[in-house]
N, C-alpha and C. Protein backbone atom coordinates (compact mmCIF):
# COMPACT_ATOMS: atom_id res chain seq x y z
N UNK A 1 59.57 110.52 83.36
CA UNK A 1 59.40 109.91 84.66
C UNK A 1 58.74 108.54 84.52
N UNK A 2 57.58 108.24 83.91
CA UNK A 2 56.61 107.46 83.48
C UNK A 2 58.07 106.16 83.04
N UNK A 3 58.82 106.40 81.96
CA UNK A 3 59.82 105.72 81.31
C UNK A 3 60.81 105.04 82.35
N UNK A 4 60.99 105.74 83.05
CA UNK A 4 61.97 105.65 84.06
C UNK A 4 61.26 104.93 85.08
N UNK A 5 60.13 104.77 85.41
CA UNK A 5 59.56 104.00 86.82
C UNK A 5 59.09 102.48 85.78
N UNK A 6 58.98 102.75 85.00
CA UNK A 6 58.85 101.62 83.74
C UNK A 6 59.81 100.68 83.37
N UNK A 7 61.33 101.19 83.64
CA UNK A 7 62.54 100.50 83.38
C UNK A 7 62.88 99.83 85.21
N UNK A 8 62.52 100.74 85.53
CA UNK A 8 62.84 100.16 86.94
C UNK A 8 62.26 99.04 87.54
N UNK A 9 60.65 98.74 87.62
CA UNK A 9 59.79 98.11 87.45
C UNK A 9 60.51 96.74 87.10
N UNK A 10 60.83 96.83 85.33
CA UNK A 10 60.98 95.77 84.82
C UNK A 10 62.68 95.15 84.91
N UNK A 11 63.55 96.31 85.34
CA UNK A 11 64.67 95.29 86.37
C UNK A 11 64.76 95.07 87.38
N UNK A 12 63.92 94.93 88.27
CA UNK A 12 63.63 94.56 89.53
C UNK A 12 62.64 93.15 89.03
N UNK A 13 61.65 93.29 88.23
CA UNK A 13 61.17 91.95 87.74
C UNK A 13 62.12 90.70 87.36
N UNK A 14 63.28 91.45 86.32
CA UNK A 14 64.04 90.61 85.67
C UNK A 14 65.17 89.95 86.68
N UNK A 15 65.51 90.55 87.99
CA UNK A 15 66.10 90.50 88.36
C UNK A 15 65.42 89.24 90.11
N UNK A 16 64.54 89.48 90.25
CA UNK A 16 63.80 88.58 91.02
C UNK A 16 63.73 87.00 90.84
N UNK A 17 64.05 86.29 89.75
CA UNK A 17 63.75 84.98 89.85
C UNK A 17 65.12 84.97 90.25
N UNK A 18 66.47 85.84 90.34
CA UNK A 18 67.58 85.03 90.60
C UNK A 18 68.01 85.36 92.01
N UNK A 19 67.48 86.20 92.78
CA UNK A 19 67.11 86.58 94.13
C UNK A 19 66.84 85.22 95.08
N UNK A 20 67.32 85.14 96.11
CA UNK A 20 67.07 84.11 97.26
C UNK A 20 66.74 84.96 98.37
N UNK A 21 65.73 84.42 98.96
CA UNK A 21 65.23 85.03 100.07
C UNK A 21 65.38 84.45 101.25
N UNK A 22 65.75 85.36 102.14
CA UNK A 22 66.15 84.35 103.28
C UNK A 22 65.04 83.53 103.94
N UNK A 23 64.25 83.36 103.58
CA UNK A 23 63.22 82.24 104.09
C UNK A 23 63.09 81.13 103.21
N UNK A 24 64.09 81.18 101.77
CA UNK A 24 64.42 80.32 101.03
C UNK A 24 65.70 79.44 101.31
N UNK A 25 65.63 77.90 101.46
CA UNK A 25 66.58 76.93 101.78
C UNK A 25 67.31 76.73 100.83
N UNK A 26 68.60 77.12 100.88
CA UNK A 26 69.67 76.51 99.91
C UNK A 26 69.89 75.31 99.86
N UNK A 27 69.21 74.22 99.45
CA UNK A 27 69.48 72.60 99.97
C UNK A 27 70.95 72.10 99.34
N UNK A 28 71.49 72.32 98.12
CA UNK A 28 72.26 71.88 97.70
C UNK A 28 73.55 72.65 97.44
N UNK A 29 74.75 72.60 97.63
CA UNK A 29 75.69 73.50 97.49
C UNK A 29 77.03 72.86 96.40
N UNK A 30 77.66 73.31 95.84
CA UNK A 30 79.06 73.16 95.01
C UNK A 30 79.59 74.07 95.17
N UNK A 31 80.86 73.88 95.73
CA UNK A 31 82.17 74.31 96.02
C UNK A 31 82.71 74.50 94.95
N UNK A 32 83.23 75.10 93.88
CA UNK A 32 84.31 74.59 93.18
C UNK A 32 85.71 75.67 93.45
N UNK A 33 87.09 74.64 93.57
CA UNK A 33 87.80 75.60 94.40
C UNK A 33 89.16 75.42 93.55
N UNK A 34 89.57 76.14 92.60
CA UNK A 34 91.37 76.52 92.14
C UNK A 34 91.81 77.48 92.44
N UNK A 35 92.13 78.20 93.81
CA UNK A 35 93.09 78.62 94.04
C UNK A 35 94.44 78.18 94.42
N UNK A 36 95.06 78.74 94.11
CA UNK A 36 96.32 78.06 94.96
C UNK A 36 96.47 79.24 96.19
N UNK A 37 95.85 79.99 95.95
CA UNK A 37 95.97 81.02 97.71
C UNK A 37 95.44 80.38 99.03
N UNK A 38 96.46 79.93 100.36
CA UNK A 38 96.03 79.44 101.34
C UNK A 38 94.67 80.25 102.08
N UNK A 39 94.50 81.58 101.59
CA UNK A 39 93.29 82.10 102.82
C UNK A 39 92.22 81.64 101.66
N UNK A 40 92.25 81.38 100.42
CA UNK A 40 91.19 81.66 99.72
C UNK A 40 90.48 80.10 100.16
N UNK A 41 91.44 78.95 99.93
CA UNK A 41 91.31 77.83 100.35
C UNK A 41 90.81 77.80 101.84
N UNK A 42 91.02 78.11 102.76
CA UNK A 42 90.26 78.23 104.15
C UNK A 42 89.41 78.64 104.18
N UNK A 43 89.26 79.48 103.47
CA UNK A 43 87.58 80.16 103.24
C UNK A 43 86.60 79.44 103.03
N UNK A 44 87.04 79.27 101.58
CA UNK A 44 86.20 78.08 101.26
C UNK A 44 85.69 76.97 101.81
N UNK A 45 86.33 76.84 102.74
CA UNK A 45 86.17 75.64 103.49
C UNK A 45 85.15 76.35 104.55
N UNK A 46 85.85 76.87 105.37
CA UNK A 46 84.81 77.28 106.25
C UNK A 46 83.54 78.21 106.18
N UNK A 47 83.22 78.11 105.00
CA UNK A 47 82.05 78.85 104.25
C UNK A 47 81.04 77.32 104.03
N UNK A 48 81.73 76.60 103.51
CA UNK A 48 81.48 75.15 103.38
C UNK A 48 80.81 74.55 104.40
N UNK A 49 81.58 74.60 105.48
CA UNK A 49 81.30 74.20 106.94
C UNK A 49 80.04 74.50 107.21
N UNK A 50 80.17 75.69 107.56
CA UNK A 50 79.23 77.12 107.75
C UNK A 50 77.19 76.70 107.60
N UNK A 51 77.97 76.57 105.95
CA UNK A 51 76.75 76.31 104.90
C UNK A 51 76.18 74.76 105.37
N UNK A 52 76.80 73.65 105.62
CA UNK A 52 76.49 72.42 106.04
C UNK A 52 76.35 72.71 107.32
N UNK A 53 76.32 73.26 108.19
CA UNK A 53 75.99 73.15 109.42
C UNK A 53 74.08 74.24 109.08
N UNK A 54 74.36 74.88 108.39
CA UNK A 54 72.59 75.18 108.19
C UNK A 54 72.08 74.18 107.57
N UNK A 55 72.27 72.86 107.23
CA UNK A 55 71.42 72.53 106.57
C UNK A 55 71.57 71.85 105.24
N UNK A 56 72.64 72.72 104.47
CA UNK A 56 73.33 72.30 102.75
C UNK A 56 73.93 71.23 102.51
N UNK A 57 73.28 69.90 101.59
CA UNK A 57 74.19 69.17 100.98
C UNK A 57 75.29 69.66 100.66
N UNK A 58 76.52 69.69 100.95
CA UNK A 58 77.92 70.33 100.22
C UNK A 58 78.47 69.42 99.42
N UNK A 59 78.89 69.51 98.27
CA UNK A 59 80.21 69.31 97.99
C UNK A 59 81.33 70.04 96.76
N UNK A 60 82.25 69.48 97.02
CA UNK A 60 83.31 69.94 96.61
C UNK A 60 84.12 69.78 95.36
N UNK A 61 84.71 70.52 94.53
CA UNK A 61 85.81 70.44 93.19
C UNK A 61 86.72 70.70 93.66
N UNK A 62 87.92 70.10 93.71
CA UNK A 62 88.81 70.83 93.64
C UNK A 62 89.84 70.31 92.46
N UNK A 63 90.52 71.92 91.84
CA UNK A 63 91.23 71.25 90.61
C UNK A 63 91.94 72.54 90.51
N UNK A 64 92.89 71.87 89.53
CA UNK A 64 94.60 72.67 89.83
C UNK A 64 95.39 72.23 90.61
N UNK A 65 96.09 73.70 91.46
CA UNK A 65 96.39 73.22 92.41
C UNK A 65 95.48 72.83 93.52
N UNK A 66 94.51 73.45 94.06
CA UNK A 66 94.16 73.30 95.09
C UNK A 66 93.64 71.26 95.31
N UNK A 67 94.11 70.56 93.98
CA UNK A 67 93.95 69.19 93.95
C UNK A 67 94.77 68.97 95.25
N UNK A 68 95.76 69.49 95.39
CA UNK A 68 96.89 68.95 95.51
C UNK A 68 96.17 68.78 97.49
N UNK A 69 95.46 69.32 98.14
CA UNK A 69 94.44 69.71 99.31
C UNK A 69 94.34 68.08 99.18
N UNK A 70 94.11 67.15 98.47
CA UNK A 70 93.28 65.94 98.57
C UNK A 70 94.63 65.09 98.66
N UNK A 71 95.60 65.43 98.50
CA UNK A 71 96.67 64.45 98.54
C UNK A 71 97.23 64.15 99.90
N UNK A 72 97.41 62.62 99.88
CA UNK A 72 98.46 62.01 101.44
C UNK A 72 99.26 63.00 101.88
N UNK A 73 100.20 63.00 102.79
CA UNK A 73 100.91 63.83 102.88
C UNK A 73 101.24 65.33 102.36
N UNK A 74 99.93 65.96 102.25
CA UNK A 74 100.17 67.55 102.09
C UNK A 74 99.66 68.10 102.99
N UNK A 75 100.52 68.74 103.58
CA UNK A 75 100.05 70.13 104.49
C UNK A 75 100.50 71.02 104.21
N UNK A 76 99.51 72.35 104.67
CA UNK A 76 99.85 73.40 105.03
C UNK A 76 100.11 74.17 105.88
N UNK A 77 100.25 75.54 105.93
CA UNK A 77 100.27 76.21 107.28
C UNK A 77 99.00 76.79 108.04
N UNK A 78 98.83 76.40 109.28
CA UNK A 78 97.69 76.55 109.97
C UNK A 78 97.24 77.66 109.59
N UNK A 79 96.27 78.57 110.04
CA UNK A 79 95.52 79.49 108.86
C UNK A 79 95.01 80.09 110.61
N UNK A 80 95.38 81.65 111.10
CA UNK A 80 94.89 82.53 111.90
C UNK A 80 93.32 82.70 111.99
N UNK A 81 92.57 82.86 112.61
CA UNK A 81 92.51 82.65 114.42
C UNK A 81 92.57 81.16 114.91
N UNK A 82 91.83 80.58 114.51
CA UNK A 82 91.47 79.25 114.81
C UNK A 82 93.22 77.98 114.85
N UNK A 83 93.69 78.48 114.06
CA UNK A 83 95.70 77.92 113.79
C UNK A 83 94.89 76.28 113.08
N UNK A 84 94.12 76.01 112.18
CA UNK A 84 93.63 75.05 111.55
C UNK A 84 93.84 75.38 110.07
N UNK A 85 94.35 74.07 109.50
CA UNK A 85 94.48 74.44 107.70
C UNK A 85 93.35 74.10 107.56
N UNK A 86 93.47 73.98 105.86
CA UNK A 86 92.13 74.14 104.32
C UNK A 86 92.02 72.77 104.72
N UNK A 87 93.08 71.91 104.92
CA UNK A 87 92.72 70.34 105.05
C UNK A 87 92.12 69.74 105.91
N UNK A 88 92.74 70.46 107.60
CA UNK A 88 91.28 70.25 108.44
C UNK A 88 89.97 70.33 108.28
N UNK A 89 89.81 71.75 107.53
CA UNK A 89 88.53 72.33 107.51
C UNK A 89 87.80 71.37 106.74
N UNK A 90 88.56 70.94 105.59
CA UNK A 90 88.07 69.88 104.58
C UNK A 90 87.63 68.46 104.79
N UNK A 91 88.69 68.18 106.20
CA UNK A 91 88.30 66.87 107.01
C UNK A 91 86.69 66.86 107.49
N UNK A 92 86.95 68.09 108.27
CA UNK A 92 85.40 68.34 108.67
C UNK A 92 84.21 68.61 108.40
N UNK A 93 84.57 69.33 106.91
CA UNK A 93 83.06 68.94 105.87
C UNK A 93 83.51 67.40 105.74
N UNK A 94 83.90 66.73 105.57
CA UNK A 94 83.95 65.28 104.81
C UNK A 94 83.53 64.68 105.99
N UNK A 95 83.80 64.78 107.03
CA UNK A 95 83.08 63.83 108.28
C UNK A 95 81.68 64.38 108.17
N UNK A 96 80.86 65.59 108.27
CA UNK A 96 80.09 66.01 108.22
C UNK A 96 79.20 65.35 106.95
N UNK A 97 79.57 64.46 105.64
CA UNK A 97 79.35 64.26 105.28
C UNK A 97 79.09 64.81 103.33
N UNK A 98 79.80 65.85 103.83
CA UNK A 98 80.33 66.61 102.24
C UNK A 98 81.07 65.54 101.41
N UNK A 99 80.51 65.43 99.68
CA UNK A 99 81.57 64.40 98.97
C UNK A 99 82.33 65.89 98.30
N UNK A 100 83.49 65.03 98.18
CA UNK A 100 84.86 66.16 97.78
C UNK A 100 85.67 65.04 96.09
N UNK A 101 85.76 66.03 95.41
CA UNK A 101 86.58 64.94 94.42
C UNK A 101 87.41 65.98 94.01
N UNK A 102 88.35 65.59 93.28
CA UNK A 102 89.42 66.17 92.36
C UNK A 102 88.56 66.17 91.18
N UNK A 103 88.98 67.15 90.79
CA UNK A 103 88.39 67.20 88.99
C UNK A 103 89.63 66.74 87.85
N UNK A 104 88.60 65.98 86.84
CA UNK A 104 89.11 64.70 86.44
C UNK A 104 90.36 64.74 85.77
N UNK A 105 90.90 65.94 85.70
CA UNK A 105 92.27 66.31 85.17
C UNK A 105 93.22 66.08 85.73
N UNK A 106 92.45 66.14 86.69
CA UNK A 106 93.75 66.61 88.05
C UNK A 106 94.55 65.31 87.90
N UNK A 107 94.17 64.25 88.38
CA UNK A 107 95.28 62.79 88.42
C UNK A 107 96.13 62.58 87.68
N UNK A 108 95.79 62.56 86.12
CA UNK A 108 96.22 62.15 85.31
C UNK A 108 97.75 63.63 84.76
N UNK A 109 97.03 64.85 84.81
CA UNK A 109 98.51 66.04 85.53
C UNK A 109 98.97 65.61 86.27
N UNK A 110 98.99 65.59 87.16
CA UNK A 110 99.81 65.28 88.24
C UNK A 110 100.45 63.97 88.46
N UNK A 111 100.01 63.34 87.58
CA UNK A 111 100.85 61.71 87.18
C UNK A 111 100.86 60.66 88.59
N UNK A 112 99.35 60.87 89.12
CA UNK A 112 99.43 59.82 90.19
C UNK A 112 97.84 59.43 90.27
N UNK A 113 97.52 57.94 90.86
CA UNK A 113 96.46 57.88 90.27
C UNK A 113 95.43 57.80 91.69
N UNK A 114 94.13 57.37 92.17
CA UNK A 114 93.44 57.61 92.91
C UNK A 114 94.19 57.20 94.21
N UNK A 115 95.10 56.10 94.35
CA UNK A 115 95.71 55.53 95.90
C UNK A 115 96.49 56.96 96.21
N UNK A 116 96.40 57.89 95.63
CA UNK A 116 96.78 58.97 96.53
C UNK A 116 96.28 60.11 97.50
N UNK A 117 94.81 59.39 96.96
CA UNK A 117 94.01 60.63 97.29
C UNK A 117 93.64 60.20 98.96
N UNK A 118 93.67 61.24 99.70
CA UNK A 118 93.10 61.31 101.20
C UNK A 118 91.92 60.18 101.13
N UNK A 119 91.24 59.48 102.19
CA UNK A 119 90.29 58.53 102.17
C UNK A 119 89.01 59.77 102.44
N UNK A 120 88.04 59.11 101.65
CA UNK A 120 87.04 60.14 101.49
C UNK A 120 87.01 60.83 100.50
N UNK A 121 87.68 61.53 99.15
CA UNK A 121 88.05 61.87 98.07
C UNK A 121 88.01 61.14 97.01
N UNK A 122 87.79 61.42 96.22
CA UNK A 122 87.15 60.66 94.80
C UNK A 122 87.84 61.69 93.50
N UNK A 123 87.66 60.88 92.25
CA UNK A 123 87.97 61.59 91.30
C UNK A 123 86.42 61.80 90.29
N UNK A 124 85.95 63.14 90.00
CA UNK A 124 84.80 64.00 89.62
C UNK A 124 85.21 62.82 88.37
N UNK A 125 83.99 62.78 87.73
CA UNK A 125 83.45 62.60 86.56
C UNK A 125 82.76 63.38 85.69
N UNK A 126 83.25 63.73 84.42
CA UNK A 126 82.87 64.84 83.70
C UNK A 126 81.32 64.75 83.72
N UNK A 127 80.40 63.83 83.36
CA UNK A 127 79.07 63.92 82.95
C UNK A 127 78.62 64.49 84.73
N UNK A 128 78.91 64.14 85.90
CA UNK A 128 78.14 63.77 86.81
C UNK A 128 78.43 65.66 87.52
N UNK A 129 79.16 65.80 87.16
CA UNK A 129 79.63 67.07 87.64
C UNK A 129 79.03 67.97 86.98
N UNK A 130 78.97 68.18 85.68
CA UNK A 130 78.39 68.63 84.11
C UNK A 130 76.66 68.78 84.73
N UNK A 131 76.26 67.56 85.43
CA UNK A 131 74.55 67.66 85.77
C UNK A 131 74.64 68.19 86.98
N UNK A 132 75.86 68.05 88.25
CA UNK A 132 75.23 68.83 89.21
C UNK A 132 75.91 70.31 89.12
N UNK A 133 76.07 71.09 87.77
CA UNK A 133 76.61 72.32 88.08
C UNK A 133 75.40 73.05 86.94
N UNK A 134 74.49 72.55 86.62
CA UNK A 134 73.59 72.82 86.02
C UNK A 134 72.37 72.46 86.74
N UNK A 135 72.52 71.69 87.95
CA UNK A 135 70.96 71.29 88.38
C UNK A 135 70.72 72.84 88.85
N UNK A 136 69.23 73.29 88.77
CA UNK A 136 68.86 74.23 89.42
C UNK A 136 68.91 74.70 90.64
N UNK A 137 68.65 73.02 91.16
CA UNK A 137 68.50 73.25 93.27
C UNK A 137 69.95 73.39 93.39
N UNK A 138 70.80 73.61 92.70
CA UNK A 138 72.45 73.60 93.48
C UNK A 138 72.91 74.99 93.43
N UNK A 139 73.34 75.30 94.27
CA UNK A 139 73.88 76.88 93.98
C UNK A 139 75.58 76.46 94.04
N UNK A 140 75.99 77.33 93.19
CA UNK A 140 77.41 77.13 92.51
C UNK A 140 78.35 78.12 92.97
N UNK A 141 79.31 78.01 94.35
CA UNK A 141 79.99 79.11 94.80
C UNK A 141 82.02 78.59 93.74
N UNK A 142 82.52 79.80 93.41
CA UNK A 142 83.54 79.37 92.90
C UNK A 142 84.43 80.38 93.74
N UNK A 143 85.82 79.93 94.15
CA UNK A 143 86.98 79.97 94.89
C UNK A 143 88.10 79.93 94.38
């Protein structure tokens, strides 16, 4: 028994520094998003939203397909209840003030270079991305 309230003890210890408490502020957030599934992509977004409307610096990866979200002329199909796509939703973190980039692969695959990207969209830089997916204050949701 003694052994057993002893192990328990010490994963509940071990397990506490990675615990957030809800009286703890998530200030900083990363998105990073390759799906090519349209609900997974709406989600994301409006989780995004969600999260910036409490409060969260957001921003965004997107790479693969879901690059393809940052390009001129791509749409999708509106996305049930609301009948709004991943790209609206994405408009509206980006007005809100979310930075969004393609990850740095993406352009150079896809054989087109930044004049394609939606205004407001950028292309990630390995080092700068590399420090905010390691900063501590950022919590790292992947999609």
């Amino acid at each position: 028994m003694k052994k057993l309230l002893t192990t328990s003890v010490l994963a509940v210890a071990l397990m506490s520094p990675m615990m957030v408490s809800a009286s703890e502020a998530v200030d900083k957030v990363l998105i990073t998003l390759t799906s090519s599934e349209q609900q997974t992509r709406g989600m994301a977004m409006v989780l995004g939203n969600m999260m910036q409307a409490k409060g969260a610096k957001v921003s965004v990866l997107l790479c693969d397909t879901a690059g393809d979200m940052a390009l001129k002329g791509h749409t999708s199909e509106p996305l049930k209840p609301k009948d709004v796509t991943p790209e609206q939703l994405m408009q509206k973190l980006i007005s809100g003030g979310a930075k969004v980039d393609v990850c740095a692969l993406y352009l150079p695959n896809k054989g087109v270079g930044t004049d394609a990207l939606l205004s407001g969209i950028g292309a990630a830089k390995p080092p700068v991305m590399a420090a905010a997916l390691i900063d501590a204050d950022t919590r790292v949701f992947n999609f």
